[in-house]
Protein backbone atom coordinates (compact mmCIF):
# COMPACT_ATOMS: atom_id res chain seq x y z
CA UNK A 1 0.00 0.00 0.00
CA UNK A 2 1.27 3.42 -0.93
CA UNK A 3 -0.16 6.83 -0.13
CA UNK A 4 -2.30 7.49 -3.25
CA UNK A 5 -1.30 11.07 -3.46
CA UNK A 6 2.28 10.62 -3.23
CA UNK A 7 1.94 7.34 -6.02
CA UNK A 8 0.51 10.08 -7.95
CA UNK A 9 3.35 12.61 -7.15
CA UNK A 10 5.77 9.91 -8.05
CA UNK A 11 4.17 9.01 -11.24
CA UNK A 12 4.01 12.54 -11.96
CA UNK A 13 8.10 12.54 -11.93
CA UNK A 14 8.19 9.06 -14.56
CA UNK A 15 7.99 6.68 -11.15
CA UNK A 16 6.83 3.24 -12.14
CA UNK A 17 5.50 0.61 -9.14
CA UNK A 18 6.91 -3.32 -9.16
CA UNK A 19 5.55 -5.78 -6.80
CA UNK A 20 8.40 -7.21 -4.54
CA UNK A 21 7.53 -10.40 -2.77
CA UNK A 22 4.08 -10.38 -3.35
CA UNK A 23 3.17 -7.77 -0.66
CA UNK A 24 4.86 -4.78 -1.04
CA UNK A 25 5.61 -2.18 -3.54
CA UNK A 26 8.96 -0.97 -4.74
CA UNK A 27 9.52 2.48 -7.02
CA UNK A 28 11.37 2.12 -9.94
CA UNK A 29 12.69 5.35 -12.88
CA UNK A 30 13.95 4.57 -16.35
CA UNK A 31 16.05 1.61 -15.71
CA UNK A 32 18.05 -0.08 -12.96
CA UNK A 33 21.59 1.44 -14.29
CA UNK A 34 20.40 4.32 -11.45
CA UNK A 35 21.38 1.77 -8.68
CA UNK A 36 25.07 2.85 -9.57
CA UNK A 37 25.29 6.48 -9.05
CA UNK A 38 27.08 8.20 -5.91
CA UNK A 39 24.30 10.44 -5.57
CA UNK A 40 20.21 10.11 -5.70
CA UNK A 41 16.96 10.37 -4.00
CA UNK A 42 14.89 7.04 -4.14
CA UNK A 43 11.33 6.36 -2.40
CA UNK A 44 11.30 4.16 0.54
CA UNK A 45 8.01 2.62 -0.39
CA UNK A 46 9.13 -0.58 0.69
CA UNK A 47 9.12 0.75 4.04
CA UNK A 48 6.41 2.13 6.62
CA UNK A 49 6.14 3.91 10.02
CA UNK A 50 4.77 2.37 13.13
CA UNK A 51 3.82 4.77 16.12
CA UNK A 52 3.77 4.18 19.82
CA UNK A 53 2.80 6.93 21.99
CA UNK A 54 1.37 7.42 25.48
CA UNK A 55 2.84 7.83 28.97
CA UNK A 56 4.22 3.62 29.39
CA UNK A 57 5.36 4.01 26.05
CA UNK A 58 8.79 3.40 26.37
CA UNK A 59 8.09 1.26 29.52
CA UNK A 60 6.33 -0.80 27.18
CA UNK A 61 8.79 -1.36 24.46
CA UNK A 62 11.92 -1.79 26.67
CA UNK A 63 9.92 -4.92 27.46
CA UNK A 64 9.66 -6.27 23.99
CA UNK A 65 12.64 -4.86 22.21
CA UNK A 66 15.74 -6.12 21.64
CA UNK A 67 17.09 -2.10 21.64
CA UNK A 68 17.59 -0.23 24.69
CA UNK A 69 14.90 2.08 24.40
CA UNK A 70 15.77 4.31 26.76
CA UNK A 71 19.20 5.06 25.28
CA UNK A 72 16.41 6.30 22.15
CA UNK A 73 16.16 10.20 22.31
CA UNK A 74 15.09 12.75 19.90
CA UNK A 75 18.53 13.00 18.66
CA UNK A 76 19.09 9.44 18.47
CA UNK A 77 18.20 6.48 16.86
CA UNK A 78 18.89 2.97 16.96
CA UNK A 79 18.52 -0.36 14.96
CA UNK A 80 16.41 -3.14 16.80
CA UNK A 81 14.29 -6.18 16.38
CA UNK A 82 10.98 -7.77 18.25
CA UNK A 83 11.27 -11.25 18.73
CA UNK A 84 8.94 -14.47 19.68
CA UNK A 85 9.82 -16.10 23.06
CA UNK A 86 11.78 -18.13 20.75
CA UNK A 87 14.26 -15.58 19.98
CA UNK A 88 13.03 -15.47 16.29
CA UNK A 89 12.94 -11.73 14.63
CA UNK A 90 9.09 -11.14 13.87
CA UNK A 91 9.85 -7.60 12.54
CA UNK A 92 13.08 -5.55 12.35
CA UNK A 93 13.22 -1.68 12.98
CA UNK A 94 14.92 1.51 13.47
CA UNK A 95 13.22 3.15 16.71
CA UNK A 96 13.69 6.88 17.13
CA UNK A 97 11.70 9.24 19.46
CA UNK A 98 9.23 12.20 18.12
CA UNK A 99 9.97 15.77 19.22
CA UNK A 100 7.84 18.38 21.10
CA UNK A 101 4.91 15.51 22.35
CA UNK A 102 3.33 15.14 25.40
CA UNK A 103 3.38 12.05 26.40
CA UNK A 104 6.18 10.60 25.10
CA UNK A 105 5.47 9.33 20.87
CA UNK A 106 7.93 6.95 19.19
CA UNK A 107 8.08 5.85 15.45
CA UNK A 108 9.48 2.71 14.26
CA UNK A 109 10.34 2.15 11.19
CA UNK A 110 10.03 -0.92 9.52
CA UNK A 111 8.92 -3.18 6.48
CA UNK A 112 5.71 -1.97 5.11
CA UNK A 113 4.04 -6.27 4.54
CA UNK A 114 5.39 -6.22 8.65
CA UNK A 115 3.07 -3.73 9.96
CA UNK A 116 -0.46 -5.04 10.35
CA UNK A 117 1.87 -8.33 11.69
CA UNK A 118 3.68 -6.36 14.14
CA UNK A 119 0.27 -4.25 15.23
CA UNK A 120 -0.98 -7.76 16.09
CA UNK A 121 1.93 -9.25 18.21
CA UNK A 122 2.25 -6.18 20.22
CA UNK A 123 -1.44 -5.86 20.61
CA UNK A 124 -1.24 -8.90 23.10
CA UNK A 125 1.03 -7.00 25.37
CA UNK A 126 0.28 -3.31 24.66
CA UNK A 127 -2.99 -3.37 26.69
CA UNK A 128 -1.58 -3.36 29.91
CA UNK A 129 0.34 -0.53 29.48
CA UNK A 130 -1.08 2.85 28.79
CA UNK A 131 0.29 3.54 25.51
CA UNK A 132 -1.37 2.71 22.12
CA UNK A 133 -0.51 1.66 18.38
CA UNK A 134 -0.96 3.71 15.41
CA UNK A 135 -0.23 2.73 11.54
CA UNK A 136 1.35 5.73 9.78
CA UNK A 137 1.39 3.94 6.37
CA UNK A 138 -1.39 6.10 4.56
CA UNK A 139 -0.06 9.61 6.32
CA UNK A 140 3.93 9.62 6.31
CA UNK A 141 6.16 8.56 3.69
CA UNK A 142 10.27 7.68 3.53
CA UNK A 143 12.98 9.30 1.21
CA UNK A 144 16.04 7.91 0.46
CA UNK A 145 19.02 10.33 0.15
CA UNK A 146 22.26 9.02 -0.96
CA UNK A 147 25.48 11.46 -1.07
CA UNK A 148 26.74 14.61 -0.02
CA UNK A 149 25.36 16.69 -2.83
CA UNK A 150 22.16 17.17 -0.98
CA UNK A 151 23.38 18.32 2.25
CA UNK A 152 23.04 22.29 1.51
CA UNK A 153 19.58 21.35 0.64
CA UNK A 154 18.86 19.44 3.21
CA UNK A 155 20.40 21.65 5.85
CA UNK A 156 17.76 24.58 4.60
CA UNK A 157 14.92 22.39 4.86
CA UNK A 158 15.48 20.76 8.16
CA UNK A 159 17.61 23.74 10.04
CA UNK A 160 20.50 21.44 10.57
CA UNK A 161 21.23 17.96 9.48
CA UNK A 162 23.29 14.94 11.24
CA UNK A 163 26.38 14.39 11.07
CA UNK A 164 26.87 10.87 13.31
CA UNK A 165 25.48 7.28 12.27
CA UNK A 166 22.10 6.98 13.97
CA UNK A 167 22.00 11.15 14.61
CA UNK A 168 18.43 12.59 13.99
CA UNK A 169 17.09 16.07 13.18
CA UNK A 170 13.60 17.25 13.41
CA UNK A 171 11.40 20.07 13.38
CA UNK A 172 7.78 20.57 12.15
CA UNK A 173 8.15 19.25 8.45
CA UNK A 174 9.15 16.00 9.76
CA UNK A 175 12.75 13.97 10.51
CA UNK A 176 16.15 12.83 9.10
CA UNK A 177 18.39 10.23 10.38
CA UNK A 178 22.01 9.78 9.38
CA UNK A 179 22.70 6.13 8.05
CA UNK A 180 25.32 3.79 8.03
CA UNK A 181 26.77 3.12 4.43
CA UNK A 182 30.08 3.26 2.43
CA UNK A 183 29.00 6.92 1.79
CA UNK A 184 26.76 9.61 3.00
CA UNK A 185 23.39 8.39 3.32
CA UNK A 186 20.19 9.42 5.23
CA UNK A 187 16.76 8.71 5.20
CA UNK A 188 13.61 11.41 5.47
CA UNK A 189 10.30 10.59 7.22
CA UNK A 190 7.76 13.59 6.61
CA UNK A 191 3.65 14.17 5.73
CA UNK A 192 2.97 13.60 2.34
CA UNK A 193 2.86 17.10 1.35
CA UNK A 194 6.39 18.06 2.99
CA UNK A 195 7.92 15.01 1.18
CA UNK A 196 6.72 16.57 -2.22
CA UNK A 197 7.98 19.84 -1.12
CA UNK A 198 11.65 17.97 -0.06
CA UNK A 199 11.39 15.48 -3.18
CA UNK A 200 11.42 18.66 -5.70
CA UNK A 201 13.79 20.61 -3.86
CA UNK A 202 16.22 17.70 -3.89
CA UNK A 203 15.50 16.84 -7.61
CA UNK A 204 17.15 19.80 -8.99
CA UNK A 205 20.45 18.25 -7.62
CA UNK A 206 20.16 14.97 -8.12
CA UNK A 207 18.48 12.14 -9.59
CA UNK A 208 15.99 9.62 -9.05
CA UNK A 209 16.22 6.09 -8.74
CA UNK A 210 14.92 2.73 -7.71
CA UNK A 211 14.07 1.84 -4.19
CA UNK A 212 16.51 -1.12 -5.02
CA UNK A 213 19.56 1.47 -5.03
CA UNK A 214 18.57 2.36 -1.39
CA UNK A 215 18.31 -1.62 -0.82
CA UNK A 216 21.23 -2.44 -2.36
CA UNK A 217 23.21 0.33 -0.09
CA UNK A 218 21.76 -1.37 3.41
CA UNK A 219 23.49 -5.02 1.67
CA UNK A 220 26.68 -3.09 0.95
CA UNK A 221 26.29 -2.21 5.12
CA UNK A 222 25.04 -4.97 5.95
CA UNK A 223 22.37 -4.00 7.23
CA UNK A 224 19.48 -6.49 7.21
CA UNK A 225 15.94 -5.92 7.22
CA UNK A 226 13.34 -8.69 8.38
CA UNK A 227 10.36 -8.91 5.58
CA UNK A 228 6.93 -10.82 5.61
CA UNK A 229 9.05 -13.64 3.70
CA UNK A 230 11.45 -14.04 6.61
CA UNK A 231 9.40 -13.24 9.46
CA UNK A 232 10.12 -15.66 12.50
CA UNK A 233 13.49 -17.28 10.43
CA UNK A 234 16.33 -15.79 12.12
CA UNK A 235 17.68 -14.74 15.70
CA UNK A 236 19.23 -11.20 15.86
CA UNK A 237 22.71 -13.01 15.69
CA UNK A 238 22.18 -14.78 12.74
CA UNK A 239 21.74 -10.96 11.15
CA UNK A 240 24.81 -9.67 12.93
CA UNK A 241 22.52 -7.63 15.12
CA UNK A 242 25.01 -7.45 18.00
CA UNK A 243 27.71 -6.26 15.61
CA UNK A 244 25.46 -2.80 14.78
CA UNK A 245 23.99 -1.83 17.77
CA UNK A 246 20.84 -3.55 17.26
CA UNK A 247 20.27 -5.60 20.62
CA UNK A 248 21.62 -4.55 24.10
CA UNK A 249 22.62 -7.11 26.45
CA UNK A 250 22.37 -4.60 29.68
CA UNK A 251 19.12 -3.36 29.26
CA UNK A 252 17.27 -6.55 31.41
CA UNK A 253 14.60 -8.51 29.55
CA UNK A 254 12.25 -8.55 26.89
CA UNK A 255 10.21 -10.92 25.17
CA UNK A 256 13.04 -13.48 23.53
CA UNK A 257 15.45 -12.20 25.80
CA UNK A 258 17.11 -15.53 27.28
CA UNK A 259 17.50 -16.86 23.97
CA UNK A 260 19.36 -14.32 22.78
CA UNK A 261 21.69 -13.97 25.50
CA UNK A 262 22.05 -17.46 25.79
CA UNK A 263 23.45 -17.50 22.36
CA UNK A 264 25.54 -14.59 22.98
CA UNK A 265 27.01 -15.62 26.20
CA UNK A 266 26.74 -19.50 26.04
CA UNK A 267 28.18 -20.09 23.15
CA UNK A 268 28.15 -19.13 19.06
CA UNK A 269 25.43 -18.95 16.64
CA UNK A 270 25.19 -21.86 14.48
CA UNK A 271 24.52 -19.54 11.88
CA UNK A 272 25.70 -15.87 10.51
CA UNK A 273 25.17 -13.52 8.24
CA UNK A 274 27.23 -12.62 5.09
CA UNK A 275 27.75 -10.25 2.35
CA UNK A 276 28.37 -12.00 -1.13
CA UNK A 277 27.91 -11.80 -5.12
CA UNK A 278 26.36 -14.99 -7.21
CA UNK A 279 26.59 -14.95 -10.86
CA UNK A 280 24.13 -16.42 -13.24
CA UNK A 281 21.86 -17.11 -10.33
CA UNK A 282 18.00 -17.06 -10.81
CA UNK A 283 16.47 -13.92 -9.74
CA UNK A 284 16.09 -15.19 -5.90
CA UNK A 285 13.42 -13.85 -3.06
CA UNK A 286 14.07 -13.00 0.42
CA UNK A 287 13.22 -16.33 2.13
CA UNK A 288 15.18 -19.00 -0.31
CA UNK A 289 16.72 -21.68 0.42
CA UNK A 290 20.10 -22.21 -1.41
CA UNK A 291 21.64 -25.77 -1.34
CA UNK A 292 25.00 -26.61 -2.06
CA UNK A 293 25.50 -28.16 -5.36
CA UNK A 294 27.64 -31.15 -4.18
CA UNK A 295 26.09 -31.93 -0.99
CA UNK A 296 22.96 -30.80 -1.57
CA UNK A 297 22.17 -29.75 1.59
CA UNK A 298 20.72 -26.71 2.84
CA UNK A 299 23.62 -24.46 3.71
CA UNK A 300 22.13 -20.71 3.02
CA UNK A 301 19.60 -18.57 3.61
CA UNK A 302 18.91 -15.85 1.26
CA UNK A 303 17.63 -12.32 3.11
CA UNK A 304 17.73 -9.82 0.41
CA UNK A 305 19.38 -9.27 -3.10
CA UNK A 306 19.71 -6.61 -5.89
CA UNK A 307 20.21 -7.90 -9.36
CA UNK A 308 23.36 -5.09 -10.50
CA UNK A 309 23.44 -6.53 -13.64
CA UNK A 310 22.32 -9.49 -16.05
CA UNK A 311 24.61 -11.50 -14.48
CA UNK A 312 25.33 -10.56 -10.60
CA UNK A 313 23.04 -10.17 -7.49
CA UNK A 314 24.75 -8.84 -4.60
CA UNK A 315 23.26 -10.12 -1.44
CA UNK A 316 23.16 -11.05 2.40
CA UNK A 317 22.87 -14.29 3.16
CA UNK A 318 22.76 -16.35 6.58
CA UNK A 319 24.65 -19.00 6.27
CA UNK A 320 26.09 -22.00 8.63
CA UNK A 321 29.39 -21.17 10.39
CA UNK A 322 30.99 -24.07 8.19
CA UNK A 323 30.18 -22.28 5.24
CA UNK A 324 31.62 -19.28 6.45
CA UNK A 325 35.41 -20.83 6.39
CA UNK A 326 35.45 -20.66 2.93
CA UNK A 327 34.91 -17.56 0.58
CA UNK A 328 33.62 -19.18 -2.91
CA UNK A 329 30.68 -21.65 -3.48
CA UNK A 330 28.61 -23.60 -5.69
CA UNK A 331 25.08 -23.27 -4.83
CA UNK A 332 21.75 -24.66 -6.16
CA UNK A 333 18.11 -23.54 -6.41
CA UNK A 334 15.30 -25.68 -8.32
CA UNK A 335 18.00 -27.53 -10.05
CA UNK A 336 19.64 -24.24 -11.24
CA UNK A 337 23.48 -24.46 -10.50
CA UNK A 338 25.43 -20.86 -10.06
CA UNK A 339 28.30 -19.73 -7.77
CA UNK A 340 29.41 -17.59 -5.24
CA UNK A 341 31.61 -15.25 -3.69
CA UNK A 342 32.12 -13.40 -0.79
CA UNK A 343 31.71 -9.72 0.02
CA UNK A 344 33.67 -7.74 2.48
CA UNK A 345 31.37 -6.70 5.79
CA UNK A 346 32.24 -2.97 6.89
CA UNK A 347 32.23 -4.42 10.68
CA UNK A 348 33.44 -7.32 12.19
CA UNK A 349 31.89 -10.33 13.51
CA UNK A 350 33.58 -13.12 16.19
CA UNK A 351 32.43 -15.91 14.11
CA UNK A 352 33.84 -15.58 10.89
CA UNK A 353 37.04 -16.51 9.97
């Protein structure tokens, strides 16, 4: 579901839509040669806003997040997850606190098909705390902003923009948070009409392109994102969530909580996450299964791709620790053989080799 006036807006400015996974839409201009430039704007349609406001609000989430919530301000961010009592990632987030309400009003951001989910899950535990759960799908919208040539820009429309991974700005046209990446990258959260007001402002600098450039920028960071596809799959350590921030292991418990540090403290994950190209692979969804041609047994997960070119897809995939010892693969998928390399992380993890 997208905001029908900014799908209009969009369309206005040669957007076209694509279904991705069967529940969600992703924005796509001209061709995907865009998904190479150092600098552009791309719609986050992909992605979605869930608010939680009210006085227990952030009594409430500390109790279900793997985040420490109240290391969240208006000025900073952070990366989470919200998991079963399993330990398994329902939905994956960034969590950052609104400015100027009374009582306190957070936003997490998240997959767009993980919404109504996530509304659901929390809904069991929400009631006895006197907060409450709002879907900002149909009023707020995300922009993508990738390089520095926007930052003048930007720095009118906001007041001031941030200059520290996870760093937010705000003021009454909405907010922008700095993001990790190989270069400058943030994303914008605003009203519908504001983000037509920022889109054409930015648009004079730079160009427009696919929602998979912004996608394929969180894979070179590896940064994963939880979909509908792999909802319930993975703990946070089998995303590297304890190498960016993503799950405290001070704050005291949540929901999932003793799996987690169980893993963490008890001993490794059976399973990690890594940054790799396959050539002359089948276009692959979030969710596969990839087998290894010799063996054929189920060695890899795939959790998100961008095709670069006819022949490549760049990609995270979880994969067992054994699989990590090595660096190129032969992999399968419906009888179609391809290979397999890996990708340089920008952090480091304990478990690989």
């Amino acid at each position: 579901m997208v905001n029908d006036n900014w799908k209009t807006y969009l369309q206005n400015q040669g957007a076209k839509f694509v279904d991705n996974q069967g529940t969600e839409l992703v924005t796509t201009f001209k061709s995907l040669d865009s998904i190479t430039s150092s600098s552009f704007i791309a719609p986050l349609t992909h992605q979605a806003l869930l608010n939680i406001a009210g006085p227990d609000s952030a009594k409430f989430m500390q109790g279900q997040l793997t985040c420490d919530v109240n290391a969240v301000t208006t000025g900073i961010s952070s990366l989470g997850a919200a998991c079963t009592p399993k330990g398994r990632i329902y939905t994956s987030f960034r969590l950052i606190q609104q400015e100027n309400c009374e009582p306190p009003s957070f936003m997490l951001r998240m997959r767009q098909n993980l919404i109504d989910s996530s509304i659901a899950t929390l809904g069991k535990y929400i009631v006895f705390f006197k907060s409450k759960m709002t879907s900002f799908v149909d009023t707020w919208v995300g922009i993508g902003i990738h390089g520095e040539a926007c930052d003048n820009l930007l720095t009118e429309f906001f007041g001031e923009i941030p200059t520290e991974i996870n760093q937010a700005t705000q003021n009454e046209r909405g907010l922008l948070i700095r993001n990790p990446g190989r270069n400058t990258r943030y994303e914008a959260w605003l009203p519908v009409t504001h983000a037509q007001a920022l889109w054409s402002t930015l648009a004079v600098v730079v160009s427009p392109a696919s929602t998979y450039a912004w996608i394929l920028e969180d894979i070179r960071a590896g940064i994963a994102e939880v979909s509908l596809a792999t909802a319930e799959t993975f703990i946070p350590q089998a995303l590297n969530f304890q190498a960016i921030n993503a799950v405290s292991f001070s704050k005291g418990c949540y929901t999932g909580q003793e799996i987690v540090a169980r893993t963490q403290y008890r001993g490794k994950s059976k399973r990690l996450m890594l940054r790799a190209m396959l050539e002359k692979a089948p276009t692959l969804t979030p969710g596969t299964d990839l087998l290894d041609t010799n063996s054929q047994k189920n060695v890899a997960t795939l959790v998100e791709a961008v095709r670069v070119n006819t022949e490549q897809q760049e990609v995270l995939l979880v994969v067992l620790d054994e699989l990590a010892e090595t660096s190129d693969w032969q992999f399968t998928v419906d009888n179609q053989n391809f290979t397999g390399s890996r990708l340089e992380l920008p952090y480091q993890i304990d478990d690989i080799k």
